[in-house]
C-alpha atoms as a PDB file:
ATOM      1  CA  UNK A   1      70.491   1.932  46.211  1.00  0.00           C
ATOM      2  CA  UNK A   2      69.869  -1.164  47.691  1.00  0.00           C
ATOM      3  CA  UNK A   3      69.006   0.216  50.985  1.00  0.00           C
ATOM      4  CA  UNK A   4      66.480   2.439  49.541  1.00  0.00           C
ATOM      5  CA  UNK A   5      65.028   0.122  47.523  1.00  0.00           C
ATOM      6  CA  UNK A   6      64.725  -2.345  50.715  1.00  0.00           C
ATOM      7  CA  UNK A   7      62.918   1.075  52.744  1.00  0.00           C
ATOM      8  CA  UNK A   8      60.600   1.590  49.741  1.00  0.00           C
ATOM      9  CA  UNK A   9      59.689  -2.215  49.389  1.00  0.00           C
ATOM     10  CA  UNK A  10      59.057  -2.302  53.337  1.00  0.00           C
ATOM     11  CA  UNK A  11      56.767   0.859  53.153  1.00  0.00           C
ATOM     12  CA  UNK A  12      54.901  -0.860  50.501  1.00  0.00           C
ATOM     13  CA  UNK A  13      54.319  -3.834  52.446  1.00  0.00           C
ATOM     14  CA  UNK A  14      53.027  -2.180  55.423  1.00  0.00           C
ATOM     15  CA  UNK A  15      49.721  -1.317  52.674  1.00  0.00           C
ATOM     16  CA  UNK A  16      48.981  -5.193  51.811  1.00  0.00           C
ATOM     17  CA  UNK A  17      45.723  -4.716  53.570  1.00  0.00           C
ATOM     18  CA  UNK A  18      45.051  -1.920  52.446  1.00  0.00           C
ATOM     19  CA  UNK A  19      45.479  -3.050  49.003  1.00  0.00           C
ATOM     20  CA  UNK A  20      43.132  -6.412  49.709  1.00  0.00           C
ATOM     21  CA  UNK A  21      40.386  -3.854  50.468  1.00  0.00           C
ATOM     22  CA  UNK A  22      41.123  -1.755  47.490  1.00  0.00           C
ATOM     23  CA  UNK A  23      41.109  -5.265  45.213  1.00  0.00           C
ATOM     24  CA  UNK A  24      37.815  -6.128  47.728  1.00  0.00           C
ATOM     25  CA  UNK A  25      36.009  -2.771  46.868  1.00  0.00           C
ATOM     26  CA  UNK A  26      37.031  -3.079  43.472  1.00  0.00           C
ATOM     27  CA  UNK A  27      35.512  -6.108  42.701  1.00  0.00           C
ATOM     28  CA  UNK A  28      31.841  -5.098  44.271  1.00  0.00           C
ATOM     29  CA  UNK A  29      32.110  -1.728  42.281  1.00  0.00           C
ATOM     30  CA  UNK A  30      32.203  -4.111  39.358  1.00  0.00           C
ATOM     31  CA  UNK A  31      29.454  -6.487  40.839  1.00  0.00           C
ATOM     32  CA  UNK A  32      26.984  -3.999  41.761  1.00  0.00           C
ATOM     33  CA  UNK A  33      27.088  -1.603  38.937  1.00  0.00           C
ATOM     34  CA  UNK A  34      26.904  -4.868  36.395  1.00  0.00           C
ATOM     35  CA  UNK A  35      24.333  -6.062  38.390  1.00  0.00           C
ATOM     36  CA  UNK A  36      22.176  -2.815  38.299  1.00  0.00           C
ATOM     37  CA  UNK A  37      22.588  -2.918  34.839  1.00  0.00           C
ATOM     38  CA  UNK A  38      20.567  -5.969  34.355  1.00  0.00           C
ATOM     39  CA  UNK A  39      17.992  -4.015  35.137  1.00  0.00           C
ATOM     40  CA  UNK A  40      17.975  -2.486  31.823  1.00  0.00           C
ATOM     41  CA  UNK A  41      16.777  -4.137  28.234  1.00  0.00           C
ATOM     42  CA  UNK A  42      19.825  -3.591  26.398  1.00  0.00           C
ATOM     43  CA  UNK A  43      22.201  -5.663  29.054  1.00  0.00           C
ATOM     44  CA  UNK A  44      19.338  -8.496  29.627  1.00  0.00           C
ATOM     45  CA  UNK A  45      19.432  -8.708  25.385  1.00  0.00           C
ATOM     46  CA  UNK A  46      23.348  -8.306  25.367  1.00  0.00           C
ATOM     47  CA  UNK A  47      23.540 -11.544  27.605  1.00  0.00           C
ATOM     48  CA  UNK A  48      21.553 -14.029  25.751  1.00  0.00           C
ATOM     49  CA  UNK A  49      24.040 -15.603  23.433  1.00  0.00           C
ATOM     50  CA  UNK A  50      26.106 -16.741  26.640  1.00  0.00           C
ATOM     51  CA  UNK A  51      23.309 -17.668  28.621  1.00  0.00           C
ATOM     52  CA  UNK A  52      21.438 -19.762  25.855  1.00  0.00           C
ATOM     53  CA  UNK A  53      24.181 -21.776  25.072  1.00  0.00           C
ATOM     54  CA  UNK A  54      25.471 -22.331  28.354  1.00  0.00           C
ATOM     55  CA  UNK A  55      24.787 -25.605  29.645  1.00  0.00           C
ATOM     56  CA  UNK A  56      24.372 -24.659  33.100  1.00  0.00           C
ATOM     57  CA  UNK A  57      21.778 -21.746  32.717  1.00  0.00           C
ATOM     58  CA  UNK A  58      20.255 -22.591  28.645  1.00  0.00           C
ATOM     59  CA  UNK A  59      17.235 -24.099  30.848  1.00  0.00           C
ATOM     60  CA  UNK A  60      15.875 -20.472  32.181  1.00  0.00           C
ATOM     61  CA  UNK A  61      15.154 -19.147  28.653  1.00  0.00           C
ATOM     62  CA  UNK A  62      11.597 -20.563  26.951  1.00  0.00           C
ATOM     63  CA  UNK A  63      13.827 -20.390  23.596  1.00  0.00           C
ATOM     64  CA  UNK A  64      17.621 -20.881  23.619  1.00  0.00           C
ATOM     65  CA  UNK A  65      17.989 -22.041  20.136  1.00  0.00           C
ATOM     66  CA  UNK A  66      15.804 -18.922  18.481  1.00  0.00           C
ATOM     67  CA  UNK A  67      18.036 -16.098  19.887  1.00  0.00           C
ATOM     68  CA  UNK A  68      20.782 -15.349  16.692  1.00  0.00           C
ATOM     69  CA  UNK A  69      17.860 -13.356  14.780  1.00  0.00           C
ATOM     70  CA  UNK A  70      17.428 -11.320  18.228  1.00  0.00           C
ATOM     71  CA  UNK A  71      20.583 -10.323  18.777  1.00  0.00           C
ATOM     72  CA  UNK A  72      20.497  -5.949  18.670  1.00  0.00           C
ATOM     73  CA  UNK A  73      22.923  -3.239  18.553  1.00  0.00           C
ATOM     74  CA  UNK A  74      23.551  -1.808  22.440  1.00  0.00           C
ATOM     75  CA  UNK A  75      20.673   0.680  22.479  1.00  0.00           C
ATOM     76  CA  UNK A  76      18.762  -0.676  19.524  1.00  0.00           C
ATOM     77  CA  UNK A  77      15.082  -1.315  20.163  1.00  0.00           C
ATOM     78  CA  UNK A  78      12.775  -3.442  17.923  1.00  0.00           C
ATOM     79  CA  UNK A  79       9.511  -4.177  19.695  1.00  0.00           C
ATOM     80  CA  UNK A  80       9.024  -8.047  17.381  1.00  0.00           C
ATOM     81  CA  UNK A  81      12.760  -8.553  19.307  1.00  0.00           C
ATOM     82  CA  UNK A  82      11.276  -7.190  23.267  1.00  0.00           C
ATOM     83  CA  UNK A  83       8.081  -9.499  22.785  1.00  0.00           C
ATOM     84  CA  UNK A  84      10.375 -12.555  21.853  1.00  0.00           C
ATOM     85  CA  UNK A  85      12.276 -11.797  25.203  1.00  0.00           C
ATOM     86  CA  UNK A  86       9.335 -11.337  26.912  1.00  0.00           C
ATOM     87  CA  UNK A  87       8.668 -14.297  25.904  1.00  0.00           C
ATOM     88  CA  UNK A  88      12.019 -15.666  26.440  1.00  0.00           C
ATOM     89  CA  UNK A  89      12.023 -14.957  29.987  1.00  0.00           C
ATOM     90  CA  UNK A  90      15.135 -13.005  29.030  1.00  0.00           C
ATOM     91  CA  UNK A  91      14.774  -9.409  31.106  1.00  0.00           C
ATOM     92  CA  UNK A  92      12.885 -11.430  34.515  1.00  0.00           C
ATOM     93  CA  UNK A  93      16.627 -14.207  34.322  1.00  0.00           C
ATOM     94  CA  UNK A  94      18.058 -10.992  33.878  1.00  0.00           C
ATOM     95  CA  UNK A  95      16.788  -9.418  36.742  1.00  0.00           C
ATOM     96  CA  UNK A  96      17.417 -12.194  38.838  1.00  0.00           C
ATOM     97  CA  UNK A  97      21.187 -12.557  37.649  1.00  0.00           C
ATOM     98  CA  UNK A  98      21.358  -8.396  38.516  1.00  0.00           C
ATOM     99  CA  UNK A  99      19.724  -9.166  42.244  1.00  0.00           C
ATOM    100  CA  UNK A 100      22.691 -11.863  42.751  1.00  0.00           C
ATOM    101  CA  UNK A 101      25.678  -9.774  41.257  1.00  0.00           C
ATOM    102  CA  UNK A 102      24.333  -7.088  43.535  1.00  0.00           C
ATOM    103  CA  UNK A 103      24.664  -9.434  46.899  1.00  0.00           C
ATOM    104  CA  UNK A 104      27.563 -11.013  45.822  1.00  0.00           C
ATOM    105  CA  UNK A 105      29.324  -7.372  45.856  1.00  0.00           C
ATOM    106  CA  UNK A 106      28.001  -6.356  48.936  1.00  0.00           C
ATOM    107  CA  UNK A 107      28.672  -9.516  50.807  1.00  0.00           C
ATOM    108  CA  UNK A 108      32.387  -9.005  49.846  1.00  0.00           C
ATOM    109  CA  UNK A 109      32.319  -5.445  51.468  1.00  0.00           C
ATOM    110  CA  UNK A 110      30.005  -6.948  54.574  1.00  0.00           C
ATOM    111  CA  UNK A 111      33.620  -8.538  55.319  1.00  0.00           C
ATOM    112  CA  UNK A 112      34.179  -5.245  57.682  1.00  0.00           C
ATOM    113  CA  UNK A 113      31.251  -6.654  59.671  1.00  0.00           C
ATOM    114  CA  UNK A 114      32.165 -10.171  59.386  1.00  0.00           C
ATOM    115  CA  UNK A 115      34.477 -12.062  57.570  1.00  0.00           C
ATOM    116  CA  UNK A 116      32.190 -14.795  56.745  1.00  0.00           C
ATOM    117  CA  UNK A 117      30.288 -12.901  54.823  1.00  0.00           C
ATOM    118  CA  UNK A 118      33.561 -12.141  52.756  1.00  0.00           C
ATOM    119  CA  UNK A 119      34.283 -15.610  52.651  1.00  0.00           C
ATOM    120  CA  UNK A 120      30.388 -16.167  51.351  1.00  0.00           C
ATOM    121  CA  UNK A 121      31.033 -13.496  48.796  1.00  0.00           C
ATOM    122  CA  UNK A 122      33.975 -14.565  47.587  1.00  0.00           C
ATOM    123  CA  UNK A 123      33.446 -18.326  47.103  1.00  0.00           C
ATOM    124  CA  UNK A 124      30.440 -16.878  45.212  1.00  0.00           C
ATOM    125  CA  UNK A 125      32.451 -14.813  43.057  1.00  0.00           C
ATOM    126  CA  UNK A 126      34.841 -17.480  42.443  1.00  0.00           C
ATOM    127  CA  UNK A 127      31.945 -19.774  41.174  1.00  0.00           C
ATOM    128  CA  UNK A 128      30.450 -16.813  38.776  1.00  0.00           C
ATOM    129  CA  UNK A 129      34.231 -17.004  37.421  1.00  0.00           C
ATOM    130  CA  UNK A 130      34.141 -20.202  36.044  1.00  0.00           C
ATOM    131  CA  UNK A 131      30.900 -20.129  34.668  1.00  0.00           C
ATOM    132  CA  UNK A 132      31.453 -16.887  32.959  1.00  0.00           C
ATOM    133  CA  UNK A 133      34.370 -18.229  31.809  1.00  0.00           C
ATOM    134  CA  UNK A 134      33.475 -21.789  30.470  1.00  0.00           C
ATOM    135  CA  UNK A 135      31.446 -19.418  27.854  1.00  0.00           C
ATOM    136  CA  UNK A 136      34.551 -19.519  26.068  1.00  0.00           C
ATOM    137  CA  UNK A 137      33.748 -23.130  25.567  1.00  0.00           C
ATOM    138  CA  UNK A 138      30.075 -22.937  24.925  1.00  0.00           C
ATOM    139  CA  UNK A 139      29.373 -19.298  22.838  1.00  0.00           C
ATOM    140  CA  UNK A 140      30.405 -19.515  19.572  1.00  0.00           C
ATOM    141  CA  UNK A 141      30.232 -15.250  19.372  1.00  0.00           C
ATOM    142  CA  UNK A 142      33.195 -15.120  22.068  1.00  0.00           C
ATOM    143  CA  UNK A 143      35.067 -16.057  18.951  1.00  0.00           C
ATOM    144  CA  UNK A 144      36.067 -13.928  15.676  1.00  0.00           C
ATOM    145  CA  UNK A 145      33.608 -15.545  13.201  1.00  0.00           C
ATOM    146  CA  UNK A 146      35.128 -16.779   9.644  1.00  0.00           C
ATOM    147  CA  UNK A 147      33.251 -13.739   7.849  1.00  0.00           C
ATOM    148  CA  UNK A 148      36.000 -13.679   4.624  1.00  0.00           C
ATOM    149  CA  UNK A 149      38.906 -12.244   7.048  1.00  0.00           C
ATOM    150  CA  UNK A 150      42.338 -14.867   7.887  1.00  0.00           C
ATOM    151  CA  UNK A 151      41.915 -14.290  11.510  1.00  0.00           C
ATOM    152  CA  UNK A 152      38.743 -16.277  13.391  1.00  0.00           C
ATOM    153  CA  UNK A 153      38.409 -18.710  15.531  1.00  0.00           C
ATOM    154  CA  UNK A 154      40.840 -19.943  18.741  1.00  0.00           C
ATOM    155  CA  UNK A 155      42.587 -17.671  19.201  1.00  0.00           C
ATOM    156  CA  UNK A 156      40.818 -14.694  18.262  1.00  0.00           C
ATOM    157  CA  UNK A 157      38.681 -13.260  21.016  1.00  0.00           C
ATOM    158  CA  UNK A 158      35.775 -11.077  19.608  1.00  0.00           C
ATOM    159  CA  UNK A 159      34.060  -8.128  21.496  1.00  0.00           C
ATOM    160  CA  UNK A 160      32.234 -10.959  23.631  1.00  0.00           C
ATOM    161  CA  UNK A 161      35.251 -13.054  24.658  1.00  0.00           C
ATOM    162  CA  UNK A 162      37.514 -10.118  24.968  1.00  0.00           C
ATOM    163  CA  UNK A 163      34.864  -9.294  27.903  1.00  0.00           C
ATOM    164  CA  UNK A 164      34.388 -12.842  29.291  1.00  0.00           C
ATOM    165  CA  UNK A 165      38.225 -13.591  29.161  1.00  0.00           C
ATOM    166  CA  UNK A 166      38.524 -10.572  32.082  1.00  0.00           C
ATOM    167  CA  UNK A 167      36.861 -12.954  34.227  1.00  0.00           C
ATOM    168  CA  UNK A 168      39.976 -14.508  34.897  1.00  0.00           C
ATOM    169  CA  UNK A 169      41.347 -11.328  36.815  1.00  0.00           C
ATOM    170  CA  UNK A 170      37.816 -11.318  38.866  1.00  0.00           C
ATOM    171  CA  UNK A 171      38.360 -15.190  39.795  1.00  0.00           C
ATOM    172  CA  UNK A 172      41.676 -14.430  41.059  1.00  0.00           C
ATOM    173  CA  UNK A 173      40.417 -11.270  42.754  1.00  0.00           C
ATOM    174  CA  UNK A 174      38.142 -13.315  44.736  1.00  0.00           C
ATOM    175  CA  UNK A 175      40.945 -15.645  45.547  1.00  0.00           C
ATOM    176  CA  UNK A 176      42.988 -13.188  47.434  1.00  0.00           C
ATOM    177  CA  UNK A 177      39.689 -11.670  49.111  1.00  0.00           C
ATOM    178  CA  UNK A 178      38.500 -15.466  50.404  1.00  0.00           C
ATOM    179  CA  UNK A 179      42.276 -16.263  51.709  1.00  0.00           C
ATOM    180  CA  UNK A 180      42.524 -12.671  53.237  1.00  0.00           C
ATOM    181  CA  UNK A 181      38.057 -13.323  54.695  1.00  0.00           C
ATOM    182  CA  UNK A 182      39.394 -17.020  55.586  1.00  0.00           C
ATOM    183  CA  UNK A 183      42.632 -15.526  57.695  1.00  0.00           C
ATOM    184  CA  UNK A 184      40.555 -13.288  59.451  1.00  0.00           C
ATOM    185  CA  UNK A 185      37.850 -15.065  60.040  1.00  0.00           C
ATOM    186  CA  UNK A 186      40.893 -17.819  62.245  1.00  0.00           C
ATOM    187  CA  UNK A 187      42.684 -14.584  63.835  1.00  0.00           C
ATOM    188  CA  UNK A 188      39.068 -13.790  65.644  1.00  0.00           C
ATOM    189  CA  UNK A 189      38.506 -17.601  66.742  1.00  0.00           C
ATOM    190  CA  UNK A 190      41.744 -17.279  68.616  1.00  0.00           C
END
């Protein structure tokens, strides 16, 4: 048994890089589809409570403190709610946000050209990570509200944390891709 288990765990280590890709692809599947949803009203609107009390990217909407009356069912569409994210700037930091998820993903899978840029992407990843992430901190709504039921608060993740907390996996997704980008990236200069 223990011979065959030894075989099995050799075979299995001969696909390590084929598993960084995998975990590499992976991640910019994520990236890029995320990011070309941005595109659309209902993810710009879904985002708003994280961005407007985040104190690294509050400053990019006309009117953090005025978005809990805007918040919409996915899908919903009230045009009073659109004009006050017009207004908002909440679809065009949106859009931008999409555009950077979007070469963030494909910079990770520009590693086969170069690994630099799979360092670039990954660093970058790594970065969106923690700021998704400190959301946990700074959006109240990542957190079962006290609405009459014995279980809010820390720790009881609601829809919206249960989504950002997933962030950890990306962060150490893009861990593994900038060691594997930063080993080949030495292995050429040799």
């Amino acid at each position: 048994m223990a011979k065959l288990l030894a075989s099995f765990s050799r075979k299995i280590l001969s696909l390590e890089n084929v598993g960084i890709r995998l975990l590499r692809i992976a991640i910019a599947v994520v990236l890029i589809w995320i990011g070309g949803l941005k595109f659309f009203d209902y993810e710009a609107e879904g985002i708003v409570p994280f961005v407007a009390n985040s104190p690294f990217m509050s400053f990019f909407y006309a009117h953090p403190d005025d978005y809990k009356g805007r918040i919409l069912k996915e899908g919903e569409v009230e045009k009073a709610n659109h004009a006050w994210h017009v207004s908002n700037h909440t679809y065009i930091f949106s859009h931008g946000l999409g555009v950077l998820l979007i070469v963030m993903g494909m910079a990770l899978l520009l590693n086969v050209v170069n690994p630099l840029f799979g360092m670039a992407g990954a660093v970058s990843v790594l970065i969106m990570s923690v700021i998704t992430l400190s959301f946990l901190i700074t959006t109240p709504e990542t957190w079962v509200q006290p609405l009459g039921g014995p279980d809010y608060s820390i720790p009881f993740l609601s829809g919206r944390g249960r989504l950002v907390v997933k962030d950890i996996i990306m962060m150490a997704g893009a861990f593994v891709a900038l060691v594997n980008s930063s080993k080949q990236y030495l292995q050429q200069k040799q």
